[in-house]
PDB file of N, CA and C in Angstrom:
ATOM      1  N   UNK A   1       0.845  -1.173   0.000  1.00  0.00           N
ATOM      2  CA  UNK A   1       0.000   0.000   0.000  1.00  0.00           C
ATOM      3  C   UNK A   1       0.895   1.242   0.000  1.00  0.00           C
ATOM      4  N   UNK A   2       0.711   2.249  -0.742  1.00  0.00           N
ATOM      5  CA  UNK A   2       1.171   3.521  -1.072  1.00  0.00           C
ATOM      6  C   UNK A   2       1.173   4.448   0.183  1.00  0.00           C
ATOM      7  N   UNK A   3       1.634   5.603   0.420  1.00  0.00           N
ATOM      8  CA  UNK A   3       1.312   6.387   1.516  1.00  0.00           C
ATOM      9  C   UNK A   3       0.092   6.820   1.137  1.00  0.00           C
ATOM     10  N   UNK A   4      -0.742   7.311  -0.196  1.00  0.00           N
ATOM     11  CA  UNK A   4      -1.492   7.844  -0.396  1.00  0.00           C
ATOM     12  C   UNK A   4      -3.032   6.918   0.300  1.00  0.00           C
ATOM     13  N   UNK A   5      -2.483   6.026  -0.219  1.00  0.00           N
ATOM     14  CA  UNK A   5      -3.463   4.968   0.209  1.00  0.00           C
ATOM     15  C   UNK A   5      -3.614   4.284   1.322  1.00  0.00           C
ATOM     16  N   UNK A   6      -2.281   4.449   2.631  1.00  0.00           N
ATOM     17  CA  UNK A   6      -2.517   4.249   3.759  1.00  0.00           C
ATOM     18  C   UNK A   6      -2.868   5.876   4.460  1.00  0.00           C
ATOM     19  N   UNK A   7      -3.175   7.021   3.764  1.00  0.00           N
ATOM     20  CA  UNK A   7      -3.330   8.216   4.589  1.00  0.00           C
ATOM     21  C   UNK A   7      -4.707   8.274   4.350  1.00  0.00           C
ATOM     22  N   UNK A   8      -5.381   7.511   3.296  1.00  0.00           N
ATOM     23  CA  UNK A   8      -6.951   7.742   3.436  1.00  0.00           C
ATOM     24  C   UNK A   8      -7.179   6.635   3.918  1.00  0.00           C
ATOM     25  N   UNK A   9      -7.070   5.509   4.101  1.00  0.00           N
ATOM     26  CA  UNK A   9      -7.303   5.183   5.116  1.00  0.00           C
ATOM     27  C   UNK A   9      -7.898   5.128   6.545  1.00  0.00           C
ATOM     28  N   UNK A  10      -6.608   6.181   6.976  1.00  0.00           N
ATOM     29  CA  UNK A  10      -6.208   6.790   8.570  1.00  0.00           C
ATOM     30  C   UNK A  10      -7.595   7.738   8.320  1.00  0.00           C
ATOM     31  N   UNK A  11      -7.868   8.829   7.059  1.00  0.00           N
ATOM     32  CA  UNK A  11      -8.744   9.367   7.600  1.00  0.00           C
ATOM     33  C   UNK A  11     -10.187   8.412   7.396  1.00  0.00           C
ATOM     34  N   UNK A  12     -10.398   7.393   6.760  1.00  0.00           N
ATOM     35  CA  UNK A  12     -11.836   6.971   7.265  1.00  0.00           C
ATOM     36  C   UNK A  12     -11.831   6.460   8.764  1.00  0.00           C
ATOM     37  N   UNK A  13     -10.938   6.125   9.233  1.00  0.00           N
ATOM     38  CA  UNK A  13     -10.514   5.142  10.109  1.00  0.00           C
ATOM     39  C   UNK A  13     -11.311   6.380  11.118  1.00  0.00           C
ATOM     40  N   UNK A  14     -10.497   7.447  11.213  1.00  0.00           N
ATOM     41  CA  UNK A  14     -10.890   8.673  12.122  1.00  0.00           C
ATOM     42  C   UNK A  14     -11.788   9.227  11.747  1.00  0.00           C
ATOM     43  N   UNK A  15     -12.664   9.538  10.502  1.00  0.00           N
ATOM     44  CA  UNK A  15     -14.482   9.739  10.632  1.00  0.00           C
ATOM     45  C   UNK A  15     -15.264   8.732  11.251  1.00  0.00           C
ATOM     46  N   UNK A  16     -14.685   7.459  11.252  1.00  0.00           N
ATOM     47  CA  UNK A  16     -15.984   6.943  11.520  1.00  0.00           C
ATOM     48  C   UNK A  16     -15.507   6.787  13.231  1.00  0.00           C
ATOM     49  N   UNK A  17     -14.507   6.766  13.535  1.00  0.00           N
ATOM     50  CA  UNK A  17     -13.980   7.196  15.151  1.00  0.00           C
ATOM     51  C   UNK A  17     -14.991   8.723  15.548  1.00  0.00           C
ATOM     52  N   UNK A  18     -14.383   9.645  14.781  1.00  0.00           N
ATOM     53  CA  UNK A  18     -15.109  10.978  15.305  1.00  0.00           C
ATOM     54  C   UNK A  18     -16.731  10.630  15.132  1.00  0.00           C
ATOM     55  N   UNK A  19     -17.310  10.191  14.012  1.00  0.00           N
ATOM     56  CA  UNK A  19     -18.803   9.976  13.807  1.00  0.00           C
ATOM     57  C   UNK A  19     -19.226   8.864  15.524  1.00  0.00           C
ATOM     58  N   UNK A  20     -18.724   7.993  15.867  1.00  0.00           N
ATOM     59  CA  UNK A  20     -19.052   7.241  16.746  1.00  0.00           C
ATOM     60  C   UNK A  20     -18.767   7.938  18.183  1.00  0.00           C
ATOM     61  N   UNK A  21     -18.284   9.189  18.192  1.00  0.00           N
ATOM     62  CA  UNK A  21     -18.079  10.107  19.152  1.00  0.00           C
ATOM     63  C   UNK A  21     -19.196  11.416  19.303  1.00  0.00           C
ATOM     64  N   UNK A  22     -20.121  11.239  18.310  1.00  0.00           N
ATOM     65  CA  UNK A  22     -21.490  11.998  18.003  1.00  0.00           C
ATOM     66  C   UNK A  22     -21.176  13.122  17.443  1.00  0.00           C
ATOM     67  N   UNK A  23     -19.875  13.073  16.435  1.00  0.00           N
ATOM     68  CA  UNK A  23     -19.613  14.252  15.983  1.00  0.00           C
ATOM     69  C   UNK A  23     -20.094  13.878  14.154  1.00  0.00           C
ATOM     70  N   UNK A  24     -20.069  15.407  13.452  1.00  0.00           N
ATOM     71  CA  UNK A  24     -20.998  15.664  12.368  1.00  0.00           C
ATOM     72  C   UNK A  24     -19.863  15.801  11.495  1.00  0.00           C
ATOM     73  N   UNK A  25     -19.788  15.037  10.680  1.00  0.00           N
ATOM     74  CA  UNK A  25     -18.454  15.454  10.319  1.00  0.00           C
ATOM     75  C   UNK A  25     -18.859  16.265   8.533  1.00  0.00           C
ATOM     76  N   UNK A  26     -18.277  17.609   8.535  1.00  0.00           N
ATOM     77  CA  UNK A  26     -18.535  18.839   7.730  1.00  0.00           C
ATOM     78  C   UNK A  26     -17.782  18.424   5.862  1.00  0.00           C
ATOM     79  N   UNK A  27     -16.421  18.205   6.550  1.00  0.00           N
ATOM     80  CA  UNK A  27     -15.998  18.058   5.048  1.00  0.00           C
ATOM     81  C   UNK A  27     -14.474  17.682   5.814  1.00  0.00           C
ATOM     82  N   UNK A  28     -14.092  16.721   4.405  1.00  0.00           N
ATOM     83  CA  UNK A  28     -12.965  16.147   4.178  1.00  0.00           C
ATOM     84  C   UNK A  28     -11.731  16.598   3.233  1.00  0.00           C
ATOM     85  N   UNK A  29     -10.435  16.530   3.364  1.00  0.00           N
ATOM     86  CA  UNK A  29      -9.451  16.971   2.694  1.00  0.00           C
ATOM     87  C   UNK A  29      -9.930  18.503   1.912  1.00  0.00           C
ATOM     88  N   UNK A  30     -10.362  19.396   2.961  1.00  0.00           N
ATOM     89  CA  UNK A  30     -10.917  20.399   2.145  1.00  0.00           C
ATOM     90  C   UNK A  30      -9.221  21.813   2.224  1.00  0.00           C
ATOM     91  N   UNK A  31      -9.576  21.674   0.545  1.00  0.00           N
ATOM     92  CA  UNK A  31      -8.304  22.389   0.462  1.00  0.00           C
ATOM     93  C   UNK A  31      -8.376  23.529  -0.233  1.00  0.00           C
ATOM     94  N   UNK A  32      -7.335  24.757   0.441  1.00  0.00           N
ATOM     95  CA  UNK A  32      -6.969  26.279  -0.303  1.00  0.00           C
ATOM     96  C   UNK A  32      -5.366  26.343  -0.315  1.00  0.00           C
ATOM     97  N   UNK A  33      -5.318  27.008  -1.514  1.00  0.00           N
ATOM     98  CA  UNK A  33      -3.522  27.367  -1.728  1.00  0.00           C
ATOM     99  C   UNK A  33      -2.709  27.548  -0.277  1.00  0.00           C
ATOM    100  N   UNK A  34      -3.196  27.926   0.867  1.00  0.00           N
ATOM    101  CA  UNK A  34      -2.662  28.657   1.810  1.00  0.00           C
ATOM    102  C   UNK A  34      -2.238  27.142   3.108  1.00  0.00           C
ATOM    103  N   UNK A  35      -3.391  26.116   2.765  1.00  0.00           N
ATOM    104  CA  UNK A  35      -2.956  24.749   3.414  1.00  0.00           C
ATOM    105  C   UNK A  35      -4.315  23.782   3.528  1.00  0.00           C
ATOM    106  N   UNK A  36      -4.198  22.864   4.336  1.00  0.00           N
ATOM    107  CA  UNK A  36      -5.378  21.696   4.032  1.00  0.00           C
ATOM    108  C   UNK A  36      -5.852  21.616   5.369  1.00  0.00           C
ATOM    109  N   UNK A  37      -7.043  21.430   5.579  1.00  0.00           N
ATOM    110  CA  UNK A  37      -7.991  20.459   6.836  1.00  0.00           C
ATOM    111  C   UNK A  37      -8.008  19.029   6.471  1.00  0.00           C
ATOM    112  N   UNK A  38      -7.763  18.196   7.209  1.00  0.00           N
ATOM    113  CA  UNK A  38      -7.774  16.637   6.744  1.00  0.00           C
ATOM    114  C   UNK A  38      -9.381  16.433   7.218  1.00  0.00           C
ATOM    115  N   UNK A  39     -10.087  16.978   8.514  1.00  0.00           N
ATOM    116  CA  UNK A  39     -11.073  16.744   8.508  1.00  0.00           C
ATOM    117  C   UNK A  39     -11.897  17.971   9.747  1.00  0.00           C
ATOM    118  N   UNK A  40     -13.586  18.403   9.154  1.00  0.00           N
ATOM    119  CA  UNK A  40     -13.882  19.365   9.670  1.00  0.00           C
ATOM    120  C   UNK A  40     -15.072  18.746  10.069  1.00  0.00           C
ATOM    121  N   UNK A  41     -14.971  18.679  11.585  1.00  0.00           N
ATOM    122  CA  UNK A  41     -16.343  18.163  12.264  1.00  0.00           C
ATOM    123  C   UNK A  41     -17.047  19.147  13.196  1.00  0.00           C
ATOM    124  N   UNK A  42     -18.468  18.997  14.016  1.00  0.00           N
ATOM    125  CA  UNK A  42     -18.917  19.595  14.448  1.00  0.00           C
ATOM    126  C   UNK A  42     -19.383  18.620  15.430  1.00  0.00           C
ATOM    127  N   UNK A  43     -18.838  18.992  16.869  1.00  0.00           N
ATOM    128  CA  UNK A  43     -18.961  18.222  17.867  1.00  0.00           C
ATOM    129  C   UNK A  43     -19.839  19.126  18.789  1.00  0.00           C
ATOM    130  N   UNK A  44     -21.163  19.031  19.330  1.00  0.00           N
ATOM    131  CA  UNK A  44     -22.264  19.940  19.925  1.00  0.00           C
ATOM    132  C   UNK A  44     -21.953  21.119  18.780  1.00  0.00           C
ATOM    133  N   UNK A  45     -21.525  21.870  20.043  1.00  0.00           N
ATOM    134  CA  UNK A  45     -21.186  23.374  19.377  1.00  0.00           C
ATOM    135  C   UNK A  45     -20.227  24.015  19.036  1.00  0.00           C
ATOM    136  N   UNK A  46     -18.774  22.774  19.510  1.00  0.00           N
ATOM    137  CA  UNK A  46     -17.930  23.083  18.943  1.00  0.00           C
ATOM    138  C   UNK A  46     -17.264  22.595  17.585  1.00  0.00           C
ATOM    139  N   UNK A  47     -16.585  23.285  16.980  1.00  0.00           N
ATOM    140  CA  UNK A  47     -15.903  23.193  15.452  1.00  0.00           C
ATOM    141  C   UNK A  47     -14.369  22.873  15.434  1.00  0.00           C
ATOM    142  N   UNK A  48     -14.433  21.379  15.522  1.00  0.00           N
ATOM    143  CA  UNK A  48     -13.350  20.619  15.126  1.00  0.00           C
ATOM    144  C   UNK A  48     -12.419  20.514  13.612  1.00  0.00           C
ATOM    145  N   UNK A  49     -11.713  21.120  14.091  1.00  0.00           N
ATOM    146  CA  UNK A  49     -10.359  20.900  12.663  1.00  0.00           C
ATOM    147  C   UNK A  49      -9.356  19.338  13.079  1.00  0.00           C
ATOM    148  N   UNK A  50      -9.607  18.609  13.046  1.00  0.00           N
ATOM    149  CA  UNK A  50      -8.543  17.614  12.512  1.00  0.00           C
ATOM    150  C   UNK A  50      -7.334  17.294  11.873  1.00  0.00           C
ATOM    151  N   UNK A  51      -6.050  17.153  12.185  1.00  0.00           N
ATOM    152  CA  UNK A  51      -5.708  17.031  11.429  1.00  0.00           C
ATOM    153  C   UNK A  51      -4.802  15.088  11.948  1.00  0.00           C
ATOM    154  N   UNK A  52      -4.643  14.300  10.724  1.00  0.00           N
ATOM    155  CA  UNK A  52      -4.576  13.035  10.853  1.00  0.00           C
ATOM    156  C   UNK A  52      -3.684  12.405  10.322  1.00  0.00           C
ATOM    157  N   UNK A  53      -2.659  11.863  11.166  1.00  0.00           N
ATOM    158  CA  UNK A  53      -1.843  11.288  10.684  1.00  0.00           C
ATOM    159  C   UNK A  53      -1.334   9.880  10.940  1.00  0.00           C
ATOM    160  N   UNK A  54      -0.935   9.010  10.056  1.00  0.00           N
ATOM    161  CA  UNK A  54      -1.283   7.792  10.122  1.00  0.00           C
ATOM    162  C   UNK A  54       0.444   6.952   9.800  1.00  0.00           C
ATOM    163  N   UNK A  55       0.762   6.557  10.603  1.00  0.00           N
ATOM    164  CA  UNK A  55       2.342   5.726   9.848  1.00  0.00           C
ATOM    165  C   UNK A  55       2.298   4.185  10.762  1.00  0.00           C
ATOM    166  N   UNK A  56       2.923   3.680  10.001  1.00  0.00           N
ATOM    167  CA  UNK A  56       3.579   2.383  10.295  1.00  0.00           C
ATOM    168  C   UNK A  56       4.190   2.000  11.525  1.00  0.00           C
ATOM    169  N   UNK A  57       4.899   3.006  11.947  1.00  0.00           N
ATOM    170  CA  UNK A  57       6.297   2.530  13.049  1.00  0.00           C
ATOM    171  C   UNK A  57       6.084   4.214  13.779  1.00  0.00           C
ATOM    172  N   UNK A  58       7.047   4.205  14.490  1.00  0.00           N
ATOM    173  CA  UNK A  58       7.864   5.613  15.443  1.00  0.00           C
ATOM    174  C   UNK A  58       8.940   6.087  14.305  1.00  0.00           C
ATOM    175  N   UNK A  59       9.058   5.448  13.686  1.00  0.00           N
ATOM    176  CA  UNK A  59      10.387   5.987  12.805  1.00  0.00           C
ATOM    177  C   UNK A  59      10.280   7.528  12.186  1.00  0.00           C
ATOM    178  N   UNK A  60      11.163   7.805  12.486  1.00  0.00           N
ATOM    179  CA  UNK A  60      11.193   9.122  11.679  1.00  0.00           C
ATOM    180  C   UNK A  60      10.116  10.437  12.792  1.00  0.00           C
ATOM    181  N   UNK A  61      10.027   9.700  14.324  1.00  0.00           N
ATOM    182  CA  UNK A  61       9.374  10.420  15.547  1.00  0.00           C
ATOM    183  C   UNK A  61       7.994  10.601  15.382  1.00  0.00           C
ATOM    184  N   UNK A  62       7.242   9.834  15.178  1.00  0.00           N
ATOM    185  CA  UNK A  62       6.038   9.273  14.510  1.00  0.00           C
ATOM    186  C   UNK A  62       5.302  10.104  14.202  1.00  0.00           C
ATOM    187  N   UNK A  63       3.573   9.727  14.119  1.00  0.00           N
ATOM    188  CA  UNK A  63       2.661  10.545  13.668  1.00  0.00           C
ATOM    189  C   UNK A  63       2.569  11.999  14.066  1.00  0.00           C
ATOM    190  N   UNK A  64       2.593  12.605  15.500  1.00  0.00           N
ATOM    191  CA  UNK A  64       2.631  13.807  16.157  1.00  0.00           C
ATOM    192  C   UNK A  64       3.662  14.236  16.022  1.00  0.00           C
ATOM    193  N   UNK A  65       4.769  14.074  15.899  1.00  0.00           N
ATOM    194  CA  UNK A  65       6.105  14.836  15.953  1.00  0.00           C
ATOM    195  C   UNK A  65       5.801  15.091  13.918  1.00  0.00           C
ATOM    196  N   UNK A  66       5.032  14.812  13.486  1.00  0.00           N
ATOM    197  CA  UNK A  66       4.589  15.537  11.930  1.00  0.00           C
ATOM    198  C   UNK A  66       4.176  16.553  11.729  1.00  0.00           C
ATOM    199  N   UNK A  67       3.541  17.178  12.715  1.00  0.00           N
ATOM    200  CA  UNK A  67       2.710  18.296  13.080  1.00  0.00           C
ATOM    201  C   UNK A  67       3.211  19.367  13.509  1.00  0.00           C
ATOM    202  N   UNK A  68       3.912  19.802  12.731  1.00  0.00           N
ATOM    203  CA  UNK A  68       5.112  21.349  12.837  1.00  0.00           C
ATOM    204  C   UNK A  68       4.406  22.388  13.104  1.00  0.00           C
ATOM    205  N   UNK A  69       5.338  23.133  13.939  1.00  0.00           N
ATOM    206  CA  UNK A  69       4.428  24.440  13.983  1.00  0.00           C
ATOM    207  C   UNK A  69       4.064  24.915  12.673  1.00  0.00           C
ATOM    208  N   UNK A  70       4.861  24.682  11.704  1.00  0.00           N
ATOM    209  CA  UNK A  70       4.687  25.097   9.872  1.00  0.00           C
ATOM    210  C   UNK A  70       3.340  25.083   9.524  1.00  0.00           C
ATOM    211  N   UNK A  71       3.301  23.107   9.864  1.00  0.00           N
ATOM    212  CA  UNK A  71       2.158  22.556   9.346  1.00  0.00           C
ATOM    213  C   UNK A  71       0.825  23.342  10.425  1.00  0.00           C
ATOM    214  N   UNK A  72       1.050  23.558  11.750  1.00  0.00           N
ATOM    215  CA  UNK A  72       0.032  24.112  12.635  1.00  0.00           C
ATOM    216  C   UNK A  72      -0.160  25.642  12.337  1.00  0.00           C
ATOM    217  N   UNK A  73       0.353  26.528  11.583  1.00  0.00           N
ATOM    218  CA  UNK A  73      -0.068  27.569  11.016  1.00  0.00           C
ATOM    219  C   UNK A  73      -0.312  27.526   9.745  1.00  0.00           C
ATOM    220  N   UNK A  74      -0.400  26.513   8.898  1.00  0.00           N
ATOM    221  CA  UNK A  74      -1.254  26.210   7.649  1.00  0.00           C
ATOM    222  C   UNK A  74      -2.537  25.680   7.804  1.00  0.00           C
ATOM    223  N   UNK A  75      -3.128  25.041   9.235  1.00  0.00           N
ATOM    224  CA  UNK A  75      -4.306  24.509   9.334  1.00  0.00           C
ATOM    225  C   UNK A  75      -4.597  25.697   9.757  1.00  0.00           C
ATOM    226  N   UNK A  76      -4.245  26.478  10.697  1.00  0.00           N
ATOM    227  CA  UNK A  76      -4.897  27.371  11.315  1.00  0.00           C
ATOM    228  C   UNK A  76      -5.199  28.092   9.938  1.00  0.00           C
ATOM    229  N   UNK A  77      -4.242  28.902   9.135  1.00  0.00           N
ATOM    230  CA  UNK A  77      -5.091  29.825   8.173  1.00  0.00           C
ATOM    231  C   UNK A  77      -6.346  29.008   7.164  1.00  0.00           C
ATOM    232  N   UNK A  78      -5.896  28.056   6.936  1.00  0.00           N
ATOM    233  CA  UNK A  78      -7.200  27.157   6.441  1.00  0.00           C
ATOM    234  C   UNK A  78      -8.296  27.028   6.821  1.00  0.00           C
ATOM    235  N   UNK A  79      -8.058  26.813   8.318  1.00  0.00           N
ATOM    236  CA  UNK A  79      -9.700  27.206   9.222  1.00  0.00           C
ATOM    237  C   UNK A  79     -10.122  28.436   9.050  1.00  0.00           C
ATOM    238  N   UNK A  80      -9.162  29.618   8.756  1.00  0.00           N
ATOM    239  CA  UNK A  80      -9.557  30.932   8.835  1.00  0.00           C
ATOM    240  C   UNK A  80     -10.628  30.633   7.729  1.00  0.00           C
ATOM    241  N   UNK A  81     -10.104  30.250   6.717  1.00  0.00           N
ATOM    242  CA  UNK A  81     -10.938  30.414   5.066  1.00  0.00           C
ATOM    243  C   UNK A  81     -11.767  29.106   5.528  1.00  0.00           C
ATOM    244  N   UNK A  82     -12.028  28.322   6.453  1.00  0.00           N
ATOM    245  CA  UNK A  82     -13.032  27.340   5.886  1.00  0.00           C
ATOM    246  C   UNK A  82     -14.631  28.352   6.769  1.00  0.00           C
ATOM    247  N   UNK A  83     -14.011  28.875   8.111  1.00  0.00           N
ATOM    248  CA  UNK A  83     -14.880  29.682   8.616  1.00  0.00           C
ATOM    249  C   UNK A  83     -15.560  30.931   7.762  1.00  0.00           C
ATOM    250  N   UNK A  84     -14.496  31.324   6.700  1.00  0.00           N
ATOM    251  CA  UNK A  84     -15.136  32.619   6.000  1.00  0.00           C
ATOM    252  C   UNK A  84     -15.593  32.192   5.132  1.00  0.00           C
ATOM    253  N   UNK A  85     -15.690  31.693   4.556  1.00  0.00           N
ATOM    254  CA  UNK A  85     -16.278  30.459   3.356  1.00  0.00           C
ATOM    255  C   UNK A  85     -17.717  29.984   3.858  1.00  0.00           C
ATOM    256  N   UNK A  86     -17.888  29.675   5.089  1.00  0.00           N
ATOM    257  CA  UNK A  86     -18.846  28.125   4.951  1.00  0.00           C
ATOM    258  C   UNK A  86     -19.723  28.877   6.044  1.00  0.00           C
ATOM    259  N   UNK A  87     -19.102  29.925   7.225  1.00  0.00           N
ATOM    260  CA  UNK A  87     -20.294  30.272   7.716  1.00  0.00           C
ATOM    261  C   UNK A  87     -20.991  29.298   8.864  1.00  0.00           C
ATOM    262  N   UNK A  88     -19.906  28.579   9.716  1.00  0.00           N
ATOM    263  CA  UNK A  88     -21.101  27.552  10.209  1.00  0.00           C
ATOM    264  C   UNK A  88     -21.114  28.071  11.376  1.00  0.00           C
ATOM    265  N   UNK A  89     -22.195  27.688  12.450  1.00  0.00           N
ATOM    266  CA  UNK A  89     -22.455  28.187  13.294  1.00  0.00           C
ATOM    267  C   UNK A  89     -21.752  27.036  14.747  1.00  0.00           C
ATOM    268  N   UNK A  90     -21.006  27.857  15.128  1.00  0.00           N
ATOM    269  CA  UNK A  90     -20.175  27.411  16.891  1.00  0.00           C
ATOM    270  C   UNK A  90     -20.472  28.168  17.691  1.00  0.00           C
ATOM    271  N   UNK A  91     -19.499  27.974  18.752  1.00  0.00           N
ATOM    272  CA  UNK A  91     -19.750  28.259  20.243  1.00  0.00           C
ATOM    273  C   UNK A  91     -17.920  28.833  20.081  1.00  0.00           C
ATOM    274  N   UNK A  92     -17.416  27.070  19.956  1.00  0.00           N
ATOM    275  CA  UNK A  92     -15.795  27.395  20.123  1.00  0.00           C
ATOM    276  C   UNK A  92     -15.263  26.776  19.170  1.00  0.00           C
ATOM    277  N   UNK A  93     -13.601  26.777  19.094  1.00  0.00           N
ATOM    278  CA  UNK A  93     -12.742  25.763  17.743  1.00  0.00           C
ATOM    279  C   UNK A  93     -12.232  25.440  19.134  1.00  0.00           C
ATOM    280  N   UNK A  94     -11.911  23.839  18.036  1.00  0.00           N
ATOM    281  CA  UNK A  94     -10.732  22.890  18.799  1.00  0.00           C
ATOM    282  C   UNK A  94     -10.011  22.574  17.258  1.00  0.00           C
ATOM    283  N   UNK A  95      -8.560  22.021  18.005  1.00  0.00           N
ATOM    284  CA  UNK A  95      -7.625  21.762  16.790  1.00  0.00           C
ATOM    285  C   UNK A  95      -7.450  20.428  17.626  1.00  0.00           C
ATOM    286  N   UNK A  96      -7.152  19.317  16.588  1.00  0.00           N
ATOM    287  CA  UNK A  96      -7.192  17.963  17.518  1.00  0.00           C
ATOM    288  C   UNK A  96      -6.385  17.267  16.413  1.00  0.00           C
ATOM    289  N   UNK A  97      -5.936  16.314  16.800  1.00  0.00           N
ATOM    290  CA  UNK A  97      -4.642  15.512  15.808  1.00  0.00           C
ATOM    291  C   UNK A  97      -4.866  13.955  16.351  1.00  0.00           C
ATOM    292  N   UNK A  98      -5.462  13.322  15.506  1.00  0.00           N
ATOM    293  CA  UNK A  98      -5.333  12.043  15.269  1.00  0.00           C
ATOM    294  C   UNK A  98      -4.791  10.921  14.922  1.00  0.00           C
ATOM    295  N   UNK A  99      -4.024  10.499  15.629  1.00  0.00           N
ATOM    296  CA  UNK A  99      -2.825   9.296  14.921  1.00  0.00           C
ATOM    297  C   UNK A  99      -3.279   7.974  15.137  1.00  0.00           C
ATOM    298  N   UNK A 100      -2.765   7.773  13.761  1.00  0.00           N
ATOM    299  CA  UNK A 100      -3.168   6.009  13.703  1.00  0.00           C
ATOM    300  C   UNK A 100      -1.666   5.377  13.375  1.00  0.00           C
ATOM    301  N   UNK A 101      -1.120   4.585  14.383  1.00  0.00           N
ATOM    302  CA  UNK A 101      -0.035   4.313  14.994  1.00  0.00           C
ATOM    303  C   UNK A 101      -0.019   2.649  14.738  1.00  0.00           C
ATOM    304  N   UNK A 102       0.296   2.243  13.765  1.00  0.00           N
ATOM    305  CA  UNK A 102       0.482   0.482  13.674  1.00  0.00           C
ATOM    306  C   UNK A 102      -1.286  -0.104  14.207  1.00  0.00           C
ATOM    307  N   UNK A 103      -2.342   0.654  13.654  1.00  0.00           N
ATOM    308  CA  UNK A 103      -3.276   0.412  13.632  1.00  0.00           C
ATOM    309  C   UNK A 103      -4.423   0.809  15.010  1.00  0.00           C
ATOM    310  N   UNK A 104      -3.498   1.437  15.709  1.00  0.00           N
ATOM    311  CA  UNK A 104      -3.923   2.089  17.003  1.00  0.00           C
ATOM    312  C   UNK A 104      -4.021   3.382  16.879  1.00  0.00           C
ATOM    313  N   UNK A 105      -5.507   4.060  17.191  1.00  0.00           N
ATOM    314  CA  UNK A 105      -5.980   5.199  17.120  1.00  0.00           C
ATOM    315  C   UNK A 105      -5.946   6.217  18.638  1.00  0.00           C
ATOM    316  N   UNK A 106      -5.291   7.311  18.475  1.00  0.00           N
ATOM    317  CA  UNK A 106      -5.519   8.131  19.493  1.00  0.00           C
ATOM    318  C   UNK A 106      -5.808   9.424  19.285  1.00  0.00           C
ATOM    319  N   UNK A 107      -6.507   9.791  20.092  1.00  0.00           N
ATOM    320  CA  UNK A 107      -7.208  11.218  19.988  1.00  0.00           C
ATOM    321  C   UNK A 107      -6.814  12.097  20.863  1.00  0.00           C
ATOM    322  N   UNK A 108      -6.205  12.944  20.366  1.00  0.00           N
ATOM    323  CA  UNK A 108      -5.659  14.189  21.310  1.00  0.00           C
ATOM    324  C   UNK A 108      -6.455  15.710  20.819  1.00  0.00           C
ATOM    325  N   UNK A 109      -7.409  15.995  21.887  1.00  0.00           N
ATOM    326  CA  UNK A 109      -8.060  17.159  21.731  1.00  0.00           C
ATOM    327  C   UNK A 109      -7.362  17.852  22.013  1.00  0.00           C
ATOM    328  N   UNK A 110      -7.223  19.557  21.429  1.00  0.00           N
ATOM    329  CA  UNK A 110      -6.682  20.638  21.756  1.00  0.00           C
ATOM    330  C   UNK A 110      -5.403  20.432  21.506  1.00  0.00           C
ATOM    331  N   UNK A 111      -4.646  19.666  20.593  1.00  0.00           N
ATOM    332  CA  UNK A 111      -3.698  19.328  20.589  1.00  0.00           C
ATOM    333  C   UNK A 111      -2.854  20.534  20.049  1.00  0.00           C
ATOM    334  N   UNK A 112      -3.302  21.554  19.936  1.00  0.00           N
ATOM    335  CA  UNK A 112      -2.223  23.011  19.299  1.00  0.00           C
ATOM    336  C   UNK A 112      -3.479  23.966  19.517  1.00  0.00           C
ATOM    337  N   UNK A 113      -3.033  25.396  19.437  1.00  0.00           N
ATOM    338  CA  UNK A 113      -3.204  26.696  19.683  1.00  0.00           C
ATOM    339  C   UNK A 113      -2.592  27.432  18.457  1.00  0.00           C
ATOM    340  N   UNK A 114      -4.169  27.765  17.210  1.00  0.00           N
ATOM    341  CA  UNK A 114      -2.783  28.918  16.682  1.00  0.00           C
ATOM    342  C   UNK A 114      -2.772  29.627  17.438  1.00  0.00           C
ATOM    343  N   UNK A 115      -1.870  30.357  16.803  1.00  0.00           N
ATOM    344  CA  UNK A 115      -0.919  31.584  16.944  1.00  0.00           C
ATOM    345  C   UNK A 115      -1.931  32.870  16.877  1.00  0.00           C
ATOM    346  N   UNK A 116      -1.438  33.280  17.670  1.00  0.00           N
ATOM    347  CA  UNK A 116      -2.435  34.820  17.928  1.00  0.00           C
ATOM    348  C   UNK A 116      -3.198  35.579  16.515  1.00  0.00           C
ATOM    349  N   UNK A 117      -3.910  36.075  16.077  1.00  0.00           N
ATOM    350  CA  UNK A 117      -3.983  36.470  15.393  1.00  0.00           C
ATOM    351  C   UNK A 117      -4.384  35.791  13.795  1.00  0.00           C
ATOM    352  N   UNK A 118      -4.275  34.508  13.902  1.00  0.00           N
ATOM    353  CA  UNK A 118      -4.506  34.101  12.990  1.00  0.00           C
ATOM    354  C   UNK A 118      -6.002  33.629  12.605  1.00  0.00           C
ATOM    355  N   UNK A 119      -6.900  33.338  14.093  1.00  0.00           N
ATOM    356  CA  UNK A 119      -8.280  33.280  13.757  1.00  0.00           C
ATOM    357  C   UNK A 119      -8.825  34.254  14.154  1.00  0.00           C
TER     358      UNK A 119
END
């Protein structure tokens, strides 16, 4: 299996995780020049950004150590545009990072904070 094809995967693996957590899930791999949401759910009232990462081993400091501040200020401006775009109605955002780890799923809510200013 390809990376492409073990990274979608990881994300059905984690909709139907987040869906079985009573969350609504909005849209998938939704993408702008500026960066990507792997997945946009709506949990009560709050507005979940996802982002999901899925590997084989620890090698290379596994799934979470993927999640650069780089990559954590490209989701954040992405949420900016998925919020100005789509209009949905919250309370609060969470940023949450999902790893699927040699077939083991974990969920870390709140797992980053952008950066001031960016939402």
């Amino acid at each position: 299996m390809n990376t492409t094809q073990t990274g979608a995967r990881g994300e059905d693996a984690a909709c139907t995780f987040l869906q079985k957590q009573g969350c609504q899930i909005l849209a998938r791999n939704w993408r702008r020049p500026c960066g990507e949401i792997d997945i946009v759910a709506l949990e009560g009232k709050t507005l979940v950004f996802a982002e999901v990462k899925t590997r084989a081993s620890n090698a290379f400091g596994g799934p979470l150590a993927a999640v650069t501040a780089g990559k954590q200020r490209k989701i954040a401006l992405a949420a900016h545009l998925f919020i100005k775009e789509n209009a949905p109605k919250f309370d609060s955002i969470r940023f949450d990072v999902i790893c699927l780890l040699g077939g083991k799923l974990t969920h870390i809510k709140n797992a980053f904070s952008p950066a001031r200013g960016t939402l």
